[in-house]
C-alpha atoms as a PDB file:
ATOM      1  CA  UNK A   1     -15.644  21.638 -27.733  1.00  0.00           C
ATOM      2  CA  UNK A   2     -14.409  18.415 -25.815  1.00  0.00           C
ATOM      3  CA  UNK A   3     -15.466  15.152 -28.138  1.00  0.00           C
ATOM      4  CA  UNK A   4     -18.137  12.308 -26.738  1.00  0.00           C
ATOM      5  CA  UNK A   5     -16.090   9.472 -25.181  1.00  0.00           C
ATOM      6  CA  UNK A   6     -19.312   7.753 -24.333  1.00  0.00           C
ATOM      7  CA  UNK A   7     -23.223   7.896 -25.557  1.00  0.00           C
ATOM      8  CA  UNK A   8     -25.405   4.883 -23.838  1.00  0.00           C
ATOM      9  CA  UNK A   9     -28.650   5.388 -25.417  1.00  0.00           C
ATOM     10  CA  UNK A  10     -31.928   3.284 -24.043  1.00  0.00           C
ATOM     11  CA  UNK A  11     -29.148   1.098 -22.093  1.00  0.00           C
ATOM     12  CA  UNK A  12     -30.978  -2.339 -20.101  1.00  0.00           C
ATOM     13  CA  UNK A  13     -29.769  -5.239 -18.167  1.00  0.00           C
ATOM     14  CA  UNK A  14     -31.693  -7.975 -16.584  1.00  0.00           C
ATOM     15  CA  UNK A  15     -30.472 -10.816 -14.762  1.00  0.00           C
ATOM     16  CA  UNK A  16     -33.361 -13.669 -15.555  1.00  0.00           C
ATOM     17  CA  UNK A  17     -36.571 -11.906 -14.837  1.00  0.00           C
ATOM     18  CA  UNK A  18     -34.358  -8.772 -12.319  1.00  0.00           C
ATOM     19  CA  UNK A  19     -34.062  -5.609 -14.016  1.00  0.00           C
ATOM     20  CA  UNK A  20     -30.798  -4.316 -12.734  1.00  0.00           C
ATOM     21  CA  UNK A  21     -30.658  -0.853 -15.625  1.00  0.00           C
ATOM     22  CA  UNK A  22     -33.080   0.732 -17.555  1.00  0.00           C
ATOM     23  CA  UNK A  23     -33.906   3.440 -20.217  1.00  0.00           C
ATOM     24  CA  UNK A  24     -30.828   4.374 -19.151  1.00  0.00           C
ATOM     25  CA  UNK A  25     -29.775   7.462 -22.147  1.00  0.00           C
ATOM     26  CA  UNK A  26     -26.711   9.834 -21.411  1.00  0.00           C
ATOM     27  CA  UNK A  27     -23.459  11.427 -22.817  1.00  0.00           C
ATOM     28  CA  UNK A  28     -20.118  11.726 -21.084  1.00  0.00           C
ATOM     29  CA  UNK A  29     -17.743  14.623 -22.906  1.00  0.00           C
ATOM     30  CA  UNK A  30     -13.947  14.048 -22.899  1.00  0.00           C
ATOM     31  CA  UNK A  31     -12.158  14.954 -19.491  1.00  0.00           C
ATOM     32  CA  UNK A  32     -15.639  14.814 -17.300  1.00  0.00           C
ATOM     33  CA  UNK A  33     -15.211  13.911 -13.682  1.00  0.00           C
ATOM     34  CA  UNK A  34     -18.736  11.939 -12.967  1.00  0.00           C
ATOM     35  CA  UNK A  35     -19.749  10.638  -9.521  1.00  0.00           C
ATOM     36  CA  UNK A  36     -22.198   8.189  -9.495  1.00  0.00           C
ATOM     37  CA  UNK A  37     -24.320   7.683  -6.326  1.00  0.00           C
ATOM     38  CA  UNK A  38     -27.337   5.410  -4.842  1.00  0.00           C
ATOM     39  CA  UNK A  39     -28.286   2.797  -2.614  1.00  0.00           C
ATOM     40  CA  UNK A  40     -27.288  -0.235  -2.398  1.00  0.00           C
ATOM     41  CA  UNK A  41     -28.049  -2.513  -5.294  1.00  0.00           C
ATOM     42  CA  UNK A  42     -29.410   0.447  -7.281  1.00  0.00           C
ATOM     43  CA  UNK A  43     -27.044  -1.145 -10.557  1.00  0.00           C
ATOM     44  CA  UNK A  44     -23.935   1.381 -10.013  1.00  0.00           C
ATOM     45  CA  UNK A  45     -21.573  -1.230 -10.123  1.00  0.00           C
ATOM     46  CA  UNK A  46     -23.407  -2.808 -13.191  1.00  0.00           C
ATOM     47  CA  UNK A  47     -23.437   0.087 -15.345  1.00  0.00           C
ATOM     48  CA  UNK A  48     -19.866   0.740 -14.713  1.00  0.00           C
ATOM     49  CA  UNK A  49     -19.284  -2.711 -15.765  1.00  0.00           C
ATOM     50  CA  UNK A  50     -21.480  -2.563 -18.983  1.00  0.00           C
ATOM     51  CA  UNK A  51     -19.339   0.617 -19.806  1.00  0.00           C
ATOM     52  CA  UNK A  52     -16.251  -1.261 -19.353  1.00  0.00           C
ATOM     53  CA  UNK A  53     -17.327  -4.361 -21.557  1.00  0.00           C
ATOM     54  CA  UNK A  54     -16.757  -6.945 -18.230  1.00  0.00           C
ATOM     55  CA  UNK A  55     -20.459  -7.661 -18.757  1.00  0.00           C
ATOM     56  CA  UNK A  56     -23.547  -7.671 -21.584  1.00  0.00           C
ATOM     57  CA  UNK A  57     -26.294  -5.887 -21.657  1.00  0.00           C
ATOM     58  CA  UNK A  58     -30.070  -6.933 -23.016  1.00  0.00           C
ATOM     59  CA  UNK A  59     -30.386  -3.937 -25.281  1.00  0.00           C
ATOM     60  CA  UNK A  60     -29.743  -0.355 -25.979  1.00  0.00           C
ATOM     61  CA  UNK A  61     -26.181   0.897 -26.728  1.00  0.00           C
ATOM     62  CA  UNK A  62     -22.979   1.946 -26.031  1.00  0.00           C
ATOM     63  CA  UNK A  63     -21.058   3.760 -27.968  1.00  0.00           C
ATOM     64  CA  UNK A  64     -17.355   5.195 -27.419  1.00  0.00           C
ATOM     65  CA  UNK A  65     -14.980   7.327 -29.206  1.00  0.00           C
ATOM     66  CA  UNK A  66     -12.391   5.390 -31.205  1.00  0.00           C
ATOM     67  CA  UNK A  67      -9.639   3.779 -29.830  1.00  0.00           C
ATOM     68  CA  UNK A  68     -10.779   4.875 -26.081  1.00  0.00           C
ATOM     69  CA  UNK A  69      -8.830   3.091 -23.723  1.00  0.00           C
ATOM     70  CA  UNK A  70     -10.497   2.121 -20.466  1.00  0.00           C
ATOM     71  CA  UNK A  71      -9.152   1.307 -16.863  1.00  0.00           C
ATOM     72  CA  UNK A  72     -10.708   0.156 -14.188  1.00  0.00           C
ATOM     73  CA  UNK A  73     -11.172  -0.806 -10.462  1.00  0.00           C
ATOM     74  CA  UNK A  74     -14.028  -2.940  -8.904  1.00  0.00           C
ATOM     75  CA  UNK A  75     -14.872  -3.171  -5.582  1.00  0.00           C
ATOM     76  CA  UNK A  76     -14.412  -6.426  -4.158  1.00  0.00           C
ATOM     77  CA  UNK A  77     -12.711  -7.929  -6.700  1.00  0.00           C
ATOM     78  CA  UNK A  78     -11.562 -11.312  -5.788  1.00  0.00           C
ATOM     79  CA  UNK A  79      -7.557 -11.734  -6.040  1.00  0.00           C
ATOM     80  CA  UNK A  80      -6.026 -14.819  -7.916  1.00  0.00           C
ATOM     81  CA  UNK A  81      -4.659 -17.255  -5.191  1.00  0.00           C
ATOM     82  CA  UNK A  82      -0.572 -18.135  -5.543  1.00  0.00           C
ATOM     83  CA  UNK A  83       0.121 -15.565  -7.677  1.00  0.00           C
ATOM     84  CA  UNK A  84       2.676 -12.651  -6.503  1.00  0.00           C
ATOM     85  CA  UNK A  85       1.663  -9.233  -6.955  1.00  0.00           C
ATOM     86  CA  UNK A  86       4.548  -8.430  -9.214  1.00  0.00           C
ATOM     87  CA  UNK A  87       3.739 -11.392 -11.451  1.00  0.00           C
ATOM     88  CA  UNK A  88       0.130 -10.114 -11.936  1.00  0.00           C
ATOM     89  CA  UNK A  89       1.746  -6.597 -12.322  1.00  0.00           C
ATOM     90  CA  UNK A  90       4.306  -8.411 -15.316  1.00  0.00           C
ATOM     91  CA  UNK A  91       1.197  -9.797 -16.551  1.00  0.00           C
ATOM     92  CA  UNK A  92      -0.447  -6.278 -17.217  1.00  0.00           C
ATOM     93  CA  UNK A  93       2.417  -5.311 -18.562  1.00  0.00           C
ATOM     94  CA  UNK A  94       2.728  -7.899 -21.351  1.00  0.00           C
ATOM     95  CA  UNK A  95      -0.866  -7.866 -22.364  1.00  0.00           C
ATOM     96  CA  UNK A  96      -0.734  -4.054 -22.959  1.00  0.00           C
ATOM     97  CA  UNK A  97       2.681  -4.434 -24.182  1.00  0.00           C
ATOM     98  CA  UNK A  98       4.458  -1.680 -22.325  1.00  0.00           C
ATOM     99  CA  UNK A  99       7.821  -1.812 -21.844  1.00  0.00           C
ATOM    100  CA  UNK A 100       9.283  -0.181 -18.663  1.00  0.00           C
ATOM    101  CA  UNK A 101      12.831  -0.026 -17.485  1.00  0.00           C
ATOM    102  CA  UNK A 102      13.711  -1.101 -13.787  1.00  0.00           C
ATOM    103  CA  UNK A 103      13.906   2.547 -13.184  1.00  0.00           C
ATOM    104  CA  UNK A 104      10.600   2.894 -14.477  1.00  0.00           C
ATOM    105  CA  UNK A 105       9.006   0.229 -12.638  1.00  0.00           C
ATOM    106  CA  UNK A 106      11.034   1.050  -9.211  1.00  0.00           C
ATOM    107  CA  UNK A 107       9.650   4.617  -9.188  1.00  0.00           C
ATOM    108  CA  UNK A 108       6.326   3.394 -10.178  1.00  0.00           C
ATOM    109  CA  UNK A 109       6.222   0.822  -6.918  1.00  0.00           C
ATOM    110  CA  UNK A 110       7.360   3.945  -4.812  1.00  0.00           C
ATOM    111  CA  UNK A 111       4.592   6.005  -6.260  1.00  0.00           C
ATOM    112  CA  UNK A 112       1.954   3.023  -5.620  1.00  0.00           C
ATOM    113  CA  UNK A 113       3.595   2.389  -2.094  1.00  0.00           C
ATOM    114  CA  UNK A 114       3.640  -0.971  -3.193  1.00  0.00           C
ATOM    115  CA  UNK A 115       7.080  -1.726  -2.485  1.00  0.00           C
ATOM    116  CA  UNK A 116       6.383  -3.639   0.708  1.00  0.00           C
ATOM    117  CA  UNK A 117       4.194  -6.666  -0.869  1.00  0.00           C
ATOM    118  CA  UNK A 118       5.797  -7.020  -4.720  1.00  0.00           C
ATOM    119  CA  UNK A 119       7.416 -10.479  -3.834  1.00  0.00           C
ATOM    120  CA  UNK A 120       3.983 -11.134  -1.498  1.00  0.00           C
ATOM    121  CA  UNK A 121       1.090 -13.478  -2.727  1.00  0.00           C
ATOM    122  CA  UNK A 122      -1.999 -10.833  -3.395  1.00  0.00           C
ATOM    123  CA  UNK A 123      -4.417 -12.751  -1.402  1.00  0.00           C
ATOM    124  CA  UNK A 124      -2.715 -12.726   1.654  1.00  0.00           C
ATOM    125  CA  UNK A 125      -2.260  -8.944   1.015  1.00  0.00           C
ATOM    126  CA  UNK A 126      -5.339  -6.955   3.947  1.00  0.00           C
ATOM    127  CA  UNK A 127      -7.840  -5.015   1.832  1.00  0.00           C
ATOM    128  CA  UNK A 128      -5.598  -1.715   1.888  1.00  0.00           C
ATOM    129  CA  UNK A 129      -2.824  -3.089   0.243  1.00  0.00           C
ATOM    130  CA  UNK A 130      -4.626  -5.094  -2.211  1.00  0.00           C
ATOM    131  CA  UNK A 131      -6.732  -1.461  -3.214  1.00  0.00           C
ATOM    132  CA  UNK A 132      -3.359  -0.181  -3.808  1.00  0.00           C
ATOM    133  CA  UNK A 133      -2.486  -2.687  -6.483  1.00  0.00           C
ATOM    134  CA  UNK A 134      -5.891  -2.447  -8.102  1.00  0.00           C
ATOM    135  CA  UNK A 135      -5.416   1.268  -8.738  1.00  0.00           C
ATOM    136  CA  UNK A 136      -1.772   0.854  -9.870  1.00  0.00           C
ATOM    137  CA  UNK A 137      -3.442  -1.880 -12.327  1.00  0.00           C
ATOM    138  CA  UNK A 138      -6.326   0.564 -13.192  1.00  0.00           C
ATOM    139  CA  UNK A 139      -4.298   3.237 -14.735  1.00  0.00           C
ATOM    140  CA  UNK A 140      -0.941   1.332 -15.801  1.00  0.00           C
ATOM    141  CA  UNK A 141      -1.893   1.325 -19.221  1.00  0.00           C
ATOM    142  CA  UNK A 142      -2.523   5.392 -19.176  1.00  0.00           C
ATOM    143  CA  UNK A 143      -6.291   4.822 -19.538  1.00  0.00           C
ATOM    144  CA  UNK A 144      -8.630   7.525 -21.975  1.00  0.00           C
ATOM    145  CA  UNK A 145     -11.581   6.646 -19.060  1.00  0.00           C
ATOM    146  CA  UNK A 146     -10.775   5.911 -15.478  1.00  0.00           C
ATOM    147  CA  UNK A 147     -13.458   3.985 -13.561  1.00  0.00           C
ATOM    148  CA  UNK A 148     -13.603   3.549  -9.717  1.00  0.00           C
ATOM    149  CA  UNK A 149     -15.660   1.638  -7.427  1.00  0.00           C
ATOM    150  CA  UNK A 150     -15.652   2.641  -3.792  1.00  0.00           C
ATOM    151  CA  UNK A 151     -12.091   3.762  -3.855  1.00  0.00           C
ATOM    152  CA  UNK A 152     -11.538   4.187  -0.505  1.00  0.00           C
ATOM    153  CA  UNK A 153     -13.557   2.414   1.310  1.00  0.00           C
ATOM    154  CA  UNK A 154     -12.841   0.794   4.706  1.00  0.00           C
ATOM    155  CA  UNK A 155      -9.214   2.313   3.952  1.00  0.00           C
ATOM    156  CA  UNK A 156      -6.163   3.411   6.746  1.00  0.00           C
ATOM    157  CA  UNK A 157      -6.176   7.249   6.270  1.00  0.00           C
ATOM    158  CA  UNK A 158      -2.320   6.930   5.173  1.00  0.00           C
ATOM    159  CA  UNK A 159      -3.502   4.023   2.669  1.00  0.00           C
ATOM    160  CA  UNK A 160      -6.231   6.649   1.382  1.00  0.00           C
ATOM    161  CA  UNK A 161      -3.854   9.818   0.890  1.00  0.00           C
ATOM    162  CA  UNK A 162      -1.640   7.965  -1.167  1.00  0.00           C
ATOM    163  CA  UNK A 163      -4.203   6.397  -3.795  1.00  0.00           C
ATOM    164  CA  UNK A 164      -5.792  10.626  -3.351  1.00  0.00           C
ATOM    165  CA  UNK A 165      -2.794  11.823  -4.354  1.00  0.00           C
ATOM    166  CA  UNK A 166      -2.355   8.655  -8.043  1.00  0.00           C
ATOM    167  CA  UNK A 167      -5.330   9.555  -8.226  1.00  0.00           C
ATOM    168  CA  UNK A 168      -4.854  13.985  -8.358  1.00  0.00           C
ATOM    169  CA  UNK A 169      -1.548  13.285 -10.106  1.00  0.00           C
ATOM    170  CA  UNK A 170      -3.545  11.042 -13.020  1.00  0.00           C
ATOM    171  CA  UNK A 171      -6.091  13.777 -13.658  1.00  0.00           C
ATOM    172  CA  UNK A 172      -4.069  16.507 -14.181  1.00  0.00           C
ATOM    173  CA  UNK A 173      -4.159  15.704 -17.775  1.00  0.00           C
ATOM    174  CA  UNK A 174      -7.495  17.579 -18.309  1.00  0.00           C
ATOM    175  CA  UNK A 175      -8.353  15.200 -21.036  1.00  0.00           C
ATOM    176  CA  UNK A 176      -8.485  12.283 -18.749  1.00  0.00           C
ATOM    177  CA  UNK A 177     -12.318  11.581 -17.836  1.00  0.00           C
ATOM    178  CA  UNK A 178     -13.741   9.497 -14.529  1.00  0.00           C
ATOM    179  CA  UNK A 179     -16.602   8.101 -13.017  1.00  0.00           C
ATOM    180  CA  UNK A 180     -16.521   7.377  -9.606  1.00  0.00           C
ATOM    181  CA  UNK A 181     -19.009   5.630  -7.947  1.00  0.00           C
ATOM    182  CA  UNK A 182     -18.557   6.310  -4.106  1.00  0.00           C
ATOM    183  CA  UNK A 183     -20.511   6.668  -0.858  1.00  0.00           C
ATOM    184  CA  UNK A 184     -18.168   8.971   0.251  1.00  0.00           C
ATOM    185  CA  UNK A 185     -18.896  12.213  -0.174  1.00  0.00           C
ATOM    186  CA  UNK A 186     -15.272  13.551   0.632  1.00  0.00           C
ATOM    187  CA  UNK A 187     -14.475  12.045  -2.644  1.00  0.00           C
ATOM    188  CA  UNK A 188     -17.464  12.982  -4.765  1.00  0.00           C
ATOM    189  CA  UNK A 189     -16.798  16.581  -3.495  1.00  0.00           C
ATOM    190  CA  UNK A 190     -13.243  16.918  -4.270  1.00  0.00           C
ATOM    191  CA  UNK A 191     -13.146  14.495  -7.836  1.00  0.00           C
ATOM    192  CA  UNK A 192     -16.117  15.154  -9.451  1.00  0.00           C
ATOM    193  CA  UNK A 193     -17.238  17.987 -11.395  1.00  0.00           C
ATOM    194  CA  UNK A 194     -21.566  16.112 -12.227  1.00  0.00           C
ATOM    195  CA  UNK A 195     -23.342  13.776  -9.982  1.00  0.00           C
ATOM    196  CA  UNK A 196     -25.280  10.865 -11.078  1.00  0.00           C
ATOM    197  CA  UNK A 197     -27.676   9.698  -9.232  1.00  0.00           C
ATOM    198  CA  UNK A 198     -28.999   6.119 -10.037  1.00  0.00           C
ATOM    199  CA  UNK A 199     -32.068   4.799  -8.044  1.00  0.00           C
ATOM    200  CA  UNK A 200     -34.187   1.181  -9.182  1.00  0.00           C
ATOM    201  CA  UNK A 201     -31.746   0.726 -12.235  1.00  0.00           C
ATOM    202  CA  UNK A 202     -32.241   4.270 -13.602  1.00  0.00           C
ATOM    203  CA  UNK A 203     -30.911   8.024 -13.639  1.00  0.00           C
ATOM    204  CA  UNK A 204     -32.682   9.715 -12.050  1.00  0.00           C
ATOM    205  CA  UNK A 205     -31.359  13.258 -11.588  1.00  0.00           C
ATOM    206  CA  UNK A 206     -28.051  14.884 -13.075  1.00  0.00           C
ATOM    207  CA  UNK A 207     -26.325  17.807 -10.584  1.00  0.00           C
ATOM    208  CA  UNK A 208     -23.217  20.194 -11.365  1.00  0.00           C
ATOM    209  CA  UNK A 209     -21.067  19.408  -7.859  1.00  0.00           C
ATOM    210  CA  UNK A 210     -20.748  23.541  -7.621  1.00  0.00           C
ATOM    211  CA  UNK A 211     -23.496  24.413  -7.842  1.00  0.00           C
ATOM    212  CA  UNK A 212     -24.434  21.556  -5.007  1.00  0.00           C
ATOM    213  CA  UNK A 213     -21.991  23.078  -3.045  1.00  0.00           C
ATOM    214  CA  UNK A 214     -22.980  26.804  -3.378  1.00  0.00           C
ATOM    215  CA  UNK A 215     -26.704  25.565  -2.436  1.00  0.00           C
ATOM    216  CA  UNK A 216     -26.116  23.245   0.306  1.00  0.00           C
ATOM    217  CA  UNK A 217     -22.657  23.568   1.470  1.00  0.00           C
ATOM    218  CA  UNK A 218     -21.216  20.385   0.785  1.00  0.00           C
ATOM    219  CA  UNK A 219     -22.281  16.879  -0.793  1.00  0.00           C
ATOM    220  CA  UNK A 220     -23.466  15.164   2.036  1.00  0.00           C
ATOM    221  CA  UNK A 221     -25.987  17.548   2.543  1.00  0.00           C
ATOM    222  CA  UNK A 222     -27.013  17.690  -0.667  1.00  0.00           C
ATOM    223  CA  UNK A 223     -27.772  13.670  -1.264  1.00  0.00           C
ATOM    224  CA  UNK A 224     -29.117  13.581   2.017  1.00  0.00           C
ATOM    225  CA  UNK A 225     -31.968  15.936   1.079  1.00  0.00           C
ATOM    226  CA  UNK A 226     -32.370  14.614  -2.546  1.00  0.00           C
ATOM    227  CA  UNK A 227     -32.608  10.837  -1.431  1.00  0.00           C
ATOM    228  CA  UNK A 228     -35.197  12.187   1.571  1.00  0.00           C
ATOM    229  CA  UNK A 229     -36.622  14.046  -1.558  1.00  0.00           C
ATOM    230  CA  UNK A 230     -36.719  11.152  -3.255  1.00  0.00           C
ATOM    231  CA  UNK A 231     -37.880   8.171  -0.683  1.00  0.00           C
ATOM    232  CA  UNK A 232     -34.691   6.373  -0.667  1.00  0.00           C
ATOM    233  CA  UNK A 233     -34.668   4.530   2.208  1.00  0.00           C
ATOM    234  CA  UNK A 234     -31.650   3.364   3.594  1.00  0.00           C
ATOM    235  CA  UNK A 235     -28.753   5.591   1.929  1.00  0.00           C
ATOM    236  CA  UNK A 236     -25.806   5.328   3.493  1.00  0.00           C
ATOM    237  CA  UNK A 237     -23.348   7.947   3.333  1.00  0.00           C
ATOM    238  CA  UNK A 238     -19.991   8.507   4.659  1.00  0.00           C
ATOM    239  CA  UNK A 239     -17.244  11.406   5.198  1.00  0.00           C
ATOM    240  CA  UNK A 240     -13.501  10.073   5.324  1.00  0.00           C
ATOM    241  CA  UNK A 241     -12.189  10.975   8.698  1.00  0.00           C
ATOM    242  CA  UNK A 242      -8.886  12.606   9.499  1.00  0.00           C
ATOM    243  CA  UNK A 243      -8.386  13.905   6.228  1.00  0.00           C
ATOM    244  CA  UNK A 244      -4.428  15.215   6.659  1.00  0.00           C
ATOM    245  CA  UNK A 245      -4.704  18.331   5.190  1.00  0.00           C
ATOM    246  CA  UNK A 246      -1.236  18.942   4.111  1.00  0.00           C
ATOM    247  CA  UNK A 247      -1.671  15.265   1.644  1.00  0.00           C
ATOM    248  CA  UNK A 248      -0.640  16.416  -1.904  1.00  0.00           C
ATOM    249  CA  UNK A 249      -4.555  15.486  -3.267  1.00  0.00           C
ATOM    250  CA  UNK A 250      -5.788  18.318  -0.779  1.00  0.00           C
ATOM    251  CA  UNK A 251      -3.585  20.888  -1.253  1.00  0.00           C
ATOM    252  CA  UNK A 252      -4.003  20.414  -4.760  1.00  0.00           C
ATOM    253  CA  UNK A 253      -7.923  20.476  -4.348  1.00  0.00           C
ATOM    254  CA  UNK A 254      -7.845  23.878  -2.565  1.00  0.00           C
ATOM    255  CA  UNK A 255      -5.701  25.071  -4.991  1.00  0.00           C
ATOM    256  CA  UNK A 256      -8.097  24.600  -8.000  1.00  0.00           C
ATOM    257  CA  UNK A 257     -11.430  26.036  -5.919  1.00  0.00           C
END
């Protein structure tokens, strides 16, 4: 039986007198894919970020399995000014303390497609290329518990195969566990295995994705009826377009159905 990486028990956050989570009690087992879903301002990003230790929390707890390392990506997240992207990369490096050869580290720019913009300052880099860093970032240090926020959002359908395909290649070790928070329901379908939904700072229902997909035929339908179900009101959701179907990620996907 796979071990607990995380148990939040009674978990709440307020910002002054806003209560952005509540009563918020749940396990995540050892190589879980999780997709967390909601409206806007519903506190997806804020739970992630309580998980990851970025923030506090007003009460309840967290606990995680010993010596779990966690990586993450944030949507949004604004880039240091006058510093290169390699130099941020070094930085990374040294505060992990990995040590990687230049033959390391050349195929790992390949990989990232991030050969292009290592000698460029990140915040002149458009929001494509600077996603591409932040996942490269998110799972240098081989990360226990991978967390995404809106992964590809807004992205160039090349841009968004190649983080697919980190992203397939990183969770092939079945001990490797995610949450993904997405509106995209391309992604929740093909990278999670449970979906969370969080409404008003709270869980509010717990799905297995097949068994989503047996009922309704695919995600979108699925959180379209449940919000409906639910009185969500303004629930955006979105399908990535032009998915190439011979990317690695997809093939792979198929594969494993």
């Amino acid at each position: 039986m796979s071990q607990t990486v995380l148990s939040i028990k009674d978990l709440k956050k307020n910002y002054g007198k806003k209560v952005v989570l509540k009563n918020i009690t749940i396990d995540i087992k050892e190589g879980e894919r999780i997709a967390i879903v909601g409206p806007n301002g519903s506190g997806k990003t804020t739970f992630c970020e309580a998980i990851a230790g970025i923030i506090q929390y007003n009460s309840g707890n967290i606990e995680k399995a010993k010596n779990l390392v966690i990586g993450m990506q944030l949507q949004g997240t604004e880039s240091p000014k006058k510093v290169k992207v390699w130099d941020l990369i070094r930085y990374y490096l040294d505060s992990f303390q990995l040590n990687m050869s230049d033959a390391e580290l050349s195929e790992m720019f390949k990989k990232f497609a991030v050969n292009e913009v290592i000698d460029k300052d990140i915040s002149a880099l458009s929001g494509g290329q600077k996603q591409k860093v932040n996942i490269l970032l998110s799972i240098i240090n081989d990360p226990d518990l991978l967390i995404l926020d809106e992964l590809g959002n807004g992205l160039d359908i090349e841009i968004v195969d190649t983080i697919y395909n980190n992203l397939t290649n990183f969770l092939k070790d079945e001990k490797k566990t995610l949450i993904l928070v997405s509106h995209n329901m391309e992604e929740i379908q093909n990278f999670s295995q449970r979906i969370f939904f969080i409404n008003d700072g709270e869980i509010i229902s717990i799905h297995n994705t097949k068994n989503v997909i047996k009922e309704y035929g695919n995600v979108r339908e699925f959180v379209r009826a449940k919000f409906k179900e639910y009185k969500v009101d303004s629930y955006d959701v979105s399908d990535q377009k032009g998915i190439d179907e011979n990317a690695e990620w997809v093939k792979d996907r198929k594969k494993r159905k």
